[in-house]
Protein backbone atom coordinates (compact mmCIF):
# COMPACT_ATOMS: atom_id res chain seq x y z
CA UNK A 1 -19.59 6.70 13.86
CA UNK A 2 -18.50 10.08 15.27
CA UNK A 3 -17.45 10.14 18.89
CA UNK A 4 -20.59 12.57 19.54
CA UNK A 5 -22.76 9.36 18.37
CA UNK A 6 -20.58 7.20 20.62
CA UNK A 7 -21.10 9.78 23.73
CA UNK A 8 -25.65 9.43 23.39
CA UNK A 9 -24.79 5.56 23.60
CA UNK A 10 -22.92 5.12 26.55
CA UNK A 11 -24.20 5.52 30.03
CA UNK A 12 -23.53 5.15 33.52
CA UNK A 13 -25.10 6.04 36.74
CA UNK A 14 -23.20 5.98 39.84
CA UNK A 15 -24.31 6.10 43.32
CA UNK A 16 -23.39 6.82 46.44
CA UNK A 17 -24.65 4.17 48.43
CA UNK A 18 -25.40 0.18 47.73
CA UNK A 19 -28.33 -1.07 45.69
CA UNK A 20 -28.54 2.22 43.47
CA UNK A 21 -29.73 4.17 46.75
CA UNK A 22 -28.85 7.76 47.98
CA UNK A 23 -27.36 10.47 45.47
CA UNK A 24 -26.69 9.74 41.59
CA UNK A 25 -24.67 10.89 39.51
CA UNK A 26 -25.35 10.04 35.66
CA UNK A 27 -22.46 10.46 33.27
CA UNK A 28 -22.14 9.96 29.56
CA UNK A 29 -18.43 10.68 28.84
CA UNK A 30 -15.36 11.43 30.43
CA UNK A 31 -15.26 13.02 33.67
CA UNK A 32 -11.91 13.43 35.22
CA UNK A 33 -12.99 14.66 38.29
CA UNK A 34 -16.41 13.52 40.08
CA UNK A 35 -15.87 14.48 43.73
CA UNK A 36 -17.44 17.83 43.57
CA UNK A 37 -20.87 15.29 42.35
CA UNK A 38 -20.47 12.40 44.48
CA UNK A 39 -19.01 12.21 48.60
CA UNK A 40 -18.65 8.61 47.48
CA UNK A 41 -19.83 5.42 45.37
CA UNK A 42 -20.34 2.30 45.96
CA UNK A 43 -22.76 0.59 43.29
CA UNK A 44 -23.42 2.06 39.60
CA UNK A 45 -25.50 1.21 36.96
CA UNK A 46 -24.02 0.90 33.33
CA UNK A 47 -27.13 1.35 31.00
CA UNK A 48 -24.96 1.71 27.24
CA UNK A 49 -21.28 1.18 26.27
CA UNK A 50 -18.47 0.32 28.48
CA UNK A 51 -16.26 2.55 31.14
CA UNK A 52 -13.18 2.47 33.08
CA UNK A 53 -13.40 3.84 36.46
CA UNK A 54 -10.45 5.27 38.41
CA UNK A 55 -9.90 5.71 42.45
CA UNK A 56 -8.19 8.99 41.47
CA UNK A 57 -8.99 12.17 39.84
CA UNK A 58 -7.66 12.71 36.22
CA UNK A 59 -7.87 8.91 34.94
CA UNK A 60 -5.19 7.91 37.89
CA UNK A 61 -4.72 5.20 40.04
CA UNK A 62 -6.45 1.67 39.89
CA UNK A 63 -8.78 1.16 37.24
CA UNK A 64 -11.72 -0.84 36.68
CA UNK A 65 -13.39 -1.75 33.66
CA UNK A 66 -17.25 -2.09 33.62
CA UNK A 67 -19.58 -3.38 30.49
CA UNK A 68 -22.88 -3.12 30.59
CA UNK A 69 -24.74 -4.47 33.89
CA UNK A 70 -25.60 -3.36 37.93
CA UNK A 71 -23.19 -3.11 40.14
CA UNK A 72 -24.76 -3.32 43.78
CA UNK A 73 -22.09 -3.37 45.71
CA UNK A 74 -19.28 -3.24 42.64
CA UNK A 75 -16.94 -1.50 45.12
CA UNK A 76 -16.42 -4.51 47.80
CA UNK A 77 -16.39 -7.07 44.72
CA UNK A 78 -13.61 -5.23 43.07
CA UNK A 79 -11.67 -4.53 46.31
CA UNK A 80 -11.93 -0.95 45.41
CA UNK A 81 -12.90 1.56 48.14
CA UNK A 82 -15.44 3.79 47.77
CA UNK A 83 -13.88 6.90 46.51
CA UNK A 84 -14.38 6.40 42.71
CA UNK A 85 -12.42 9.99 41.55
CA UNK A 86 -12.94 9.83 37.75
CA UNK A 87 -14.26 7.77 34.66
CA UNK A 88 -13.61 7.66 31.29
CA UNK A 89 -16.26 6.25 28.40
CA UNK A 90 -14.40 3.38 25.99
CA UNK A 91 -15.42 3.82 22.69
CA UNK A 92 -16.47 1.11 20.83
CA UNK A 93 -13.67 0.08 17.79
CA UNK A 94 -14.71 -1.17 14.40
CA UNK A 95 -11.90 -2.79 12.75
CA UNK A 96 -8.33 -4.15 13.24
CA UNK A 97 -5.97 -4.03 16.64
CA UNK A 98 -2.03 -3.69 16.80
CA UNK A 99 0.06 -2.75 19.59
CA UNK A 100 3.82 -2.99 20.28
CA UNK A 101 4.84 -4.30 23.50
CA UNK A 102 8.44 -3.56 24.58
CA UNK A 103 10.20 -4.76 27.61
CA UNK A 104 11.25 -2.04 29.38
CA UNK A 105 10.81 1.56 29.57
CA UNK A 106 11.39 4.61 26.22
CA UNK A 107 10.69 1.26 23.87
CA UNK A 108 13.51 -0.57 24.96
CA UNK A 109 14.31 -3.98 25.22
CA UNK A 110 12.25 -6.55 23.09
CA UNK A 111 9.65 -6.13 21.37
CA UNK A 112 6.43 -7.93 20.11
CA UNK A 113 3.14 -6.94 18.30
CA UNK A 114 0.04 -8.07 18.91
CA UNK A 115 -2.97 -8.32 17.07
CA UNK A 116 -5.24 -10.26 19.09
CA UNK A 117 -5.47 -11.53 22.79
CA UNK A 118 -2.24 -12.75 25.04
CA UNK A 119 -2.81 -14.37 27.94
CA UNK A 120 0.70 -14.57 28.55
CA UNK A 121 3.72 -13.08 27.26
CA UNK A 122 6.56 -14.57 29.03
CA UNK A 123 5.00 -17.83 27.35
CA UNK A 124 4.20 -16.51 23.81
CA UNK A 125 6.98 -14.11 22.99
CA UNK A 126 9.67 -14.93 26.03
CA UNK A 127 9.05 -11.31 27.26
CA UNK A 128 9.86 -11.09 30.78
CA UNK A 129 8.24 -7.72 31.68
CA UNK A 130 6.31 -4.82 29.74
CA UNK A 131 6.85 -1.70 30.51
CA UNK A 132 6.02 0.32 27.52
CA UNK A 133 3.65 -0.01 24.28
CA UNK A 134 2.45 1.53 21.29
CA UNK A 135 -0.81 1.38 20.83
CA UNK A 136 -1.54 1.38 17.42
CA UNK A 137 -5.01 0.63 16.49
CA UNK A 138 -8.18 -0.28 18.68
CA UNK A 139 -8.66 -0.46 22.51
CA UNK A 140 -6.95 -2.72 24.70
CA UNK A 141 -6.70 -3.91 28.59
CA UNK A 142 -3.52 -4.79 29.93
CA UNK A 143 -3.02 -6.67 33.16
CA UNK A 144 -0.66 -7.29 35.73
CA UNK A 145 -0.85 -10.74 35.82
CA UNK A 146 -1.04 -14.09 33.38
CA UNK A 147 -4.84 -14.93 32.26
CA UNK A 148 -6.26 -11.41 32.88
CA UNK A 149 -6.03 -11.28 36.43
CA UNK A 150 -4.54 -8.40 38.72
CA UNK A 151 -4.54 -4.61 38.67
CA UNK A 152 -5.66 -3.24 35.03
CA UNK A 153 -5.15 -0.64 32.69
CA UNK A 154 -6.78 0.81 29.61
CA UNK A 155 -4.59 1.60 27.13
CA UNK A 156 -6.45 3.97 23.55
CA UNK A 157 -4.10 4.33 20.53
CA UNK A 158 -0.95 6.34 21.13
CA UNK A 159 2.41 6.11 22.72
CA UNK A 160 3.01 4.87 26.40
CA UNK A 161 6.87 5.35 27.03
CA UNK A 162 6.69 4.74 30.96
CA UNK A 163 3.72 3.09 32.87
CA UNK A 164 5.31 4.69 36.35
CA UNK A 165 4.43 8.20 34.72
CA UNK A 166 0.74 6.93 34.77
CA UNK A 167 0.26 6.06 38.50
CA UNK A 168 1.13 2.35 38.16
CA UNK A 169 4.77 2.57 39.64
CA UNK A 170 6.08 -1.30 40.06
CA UNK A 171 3.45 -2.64 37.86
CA UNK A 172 4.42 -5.36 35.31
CA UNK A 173 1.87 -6.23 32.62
CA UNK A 174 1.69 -9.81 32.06
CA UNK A 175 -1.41 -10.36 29.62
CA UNK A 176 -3.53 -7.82 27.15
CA UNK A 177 -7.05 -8.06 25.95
CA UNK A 178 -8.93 -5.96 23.02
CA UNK A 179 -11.79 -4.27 23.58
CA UNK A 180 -14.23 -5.96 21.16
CA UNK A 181 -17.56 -5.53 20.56
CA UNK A 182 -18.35 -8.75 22.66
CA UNK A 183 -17.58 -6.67 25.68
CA UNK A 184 -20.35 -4.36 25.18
């Protein structure tokens, strides 16, 4: 499916105030900056597809990741303010995932590939931090914490030599998670 067919699937409404009232703002793909359409948000809608909002312009900052579903109040049940600042549209992935997790920064360190979910490294590869990755194939989640619990990030194919460079300074990533088709 071309990424034009993936963009008429996925949807999401956001809102400035709770319970879908006030001003809306729909948006079907990436927008890295939604301040000039929004003074704030605090519930959203997600009609098709899956997206990862960000408290910062340009894909920056914490991230969220939202399937399909209402959010009334998603804001004060994420512990997220109210100044989502961009979004980006995650693209549903047919077939196989890899990445390559390395220790510490510039793929240094140790390394292990993954192919499927990891709750926790330190117990299944003896990794004591991860700091950069490869993403090789599919979409993935990575999070802060064992069990997918803490701050997140969304991580598309390509190389990620230093997570600080991507607003997460003093973030360690302690578990990862594909983006299957069971999270649409």
């Amino acid at each position: 499916m071309t990424s034009t067919g993936m963009n008429m699937m996925s949807r999401i409404i956001f809102y400035e105030d709770r319970n879908f009232q006030g001003r809306s703002y729909e948006c079907m793909s990436d927008c890295p900056d939604m301040s000039s359409y929004l003074s704030r948000c605090q519930s959203c809608r997600v009609e098709r597809g899956c997206f990862m909002v960000y408290d910062r312009t340009n894909y920056m900052g914490n991230q969220y990741f939202l399937r399909r579903g209402e959010y009334t109040d998603y804001m004060s049940m994420m512990g997220m303010s109210d100044c989502v600042r961009s979004c980006r549209m995650i693209p549903m992935h047919r077939g196989s995932f890899r990445m390559k997790i390395y220790e510490k920064e510039n793929f240094g360190g140790q390394m292990s590939e993954l192919m499927d979910d990891c709750e926790n490294i330190m117990d299944r590869y003896r990794m004591s931090n991860c700091m950069s990755c490869n993403v090789m194939e599919g979409h993935w989640l990575m999070y802060e914490q064992p069990q997918y619990r803490g701050r997140m990030m969304y991580m598309r194919p390509g190389e990620y030599r230093n997570f600080m460079n991507m607003g997460q300074s003093g973030v360690r990533f302690m578990s990862m998670r594909r983006i299957t088709d069971s999270c649409y």
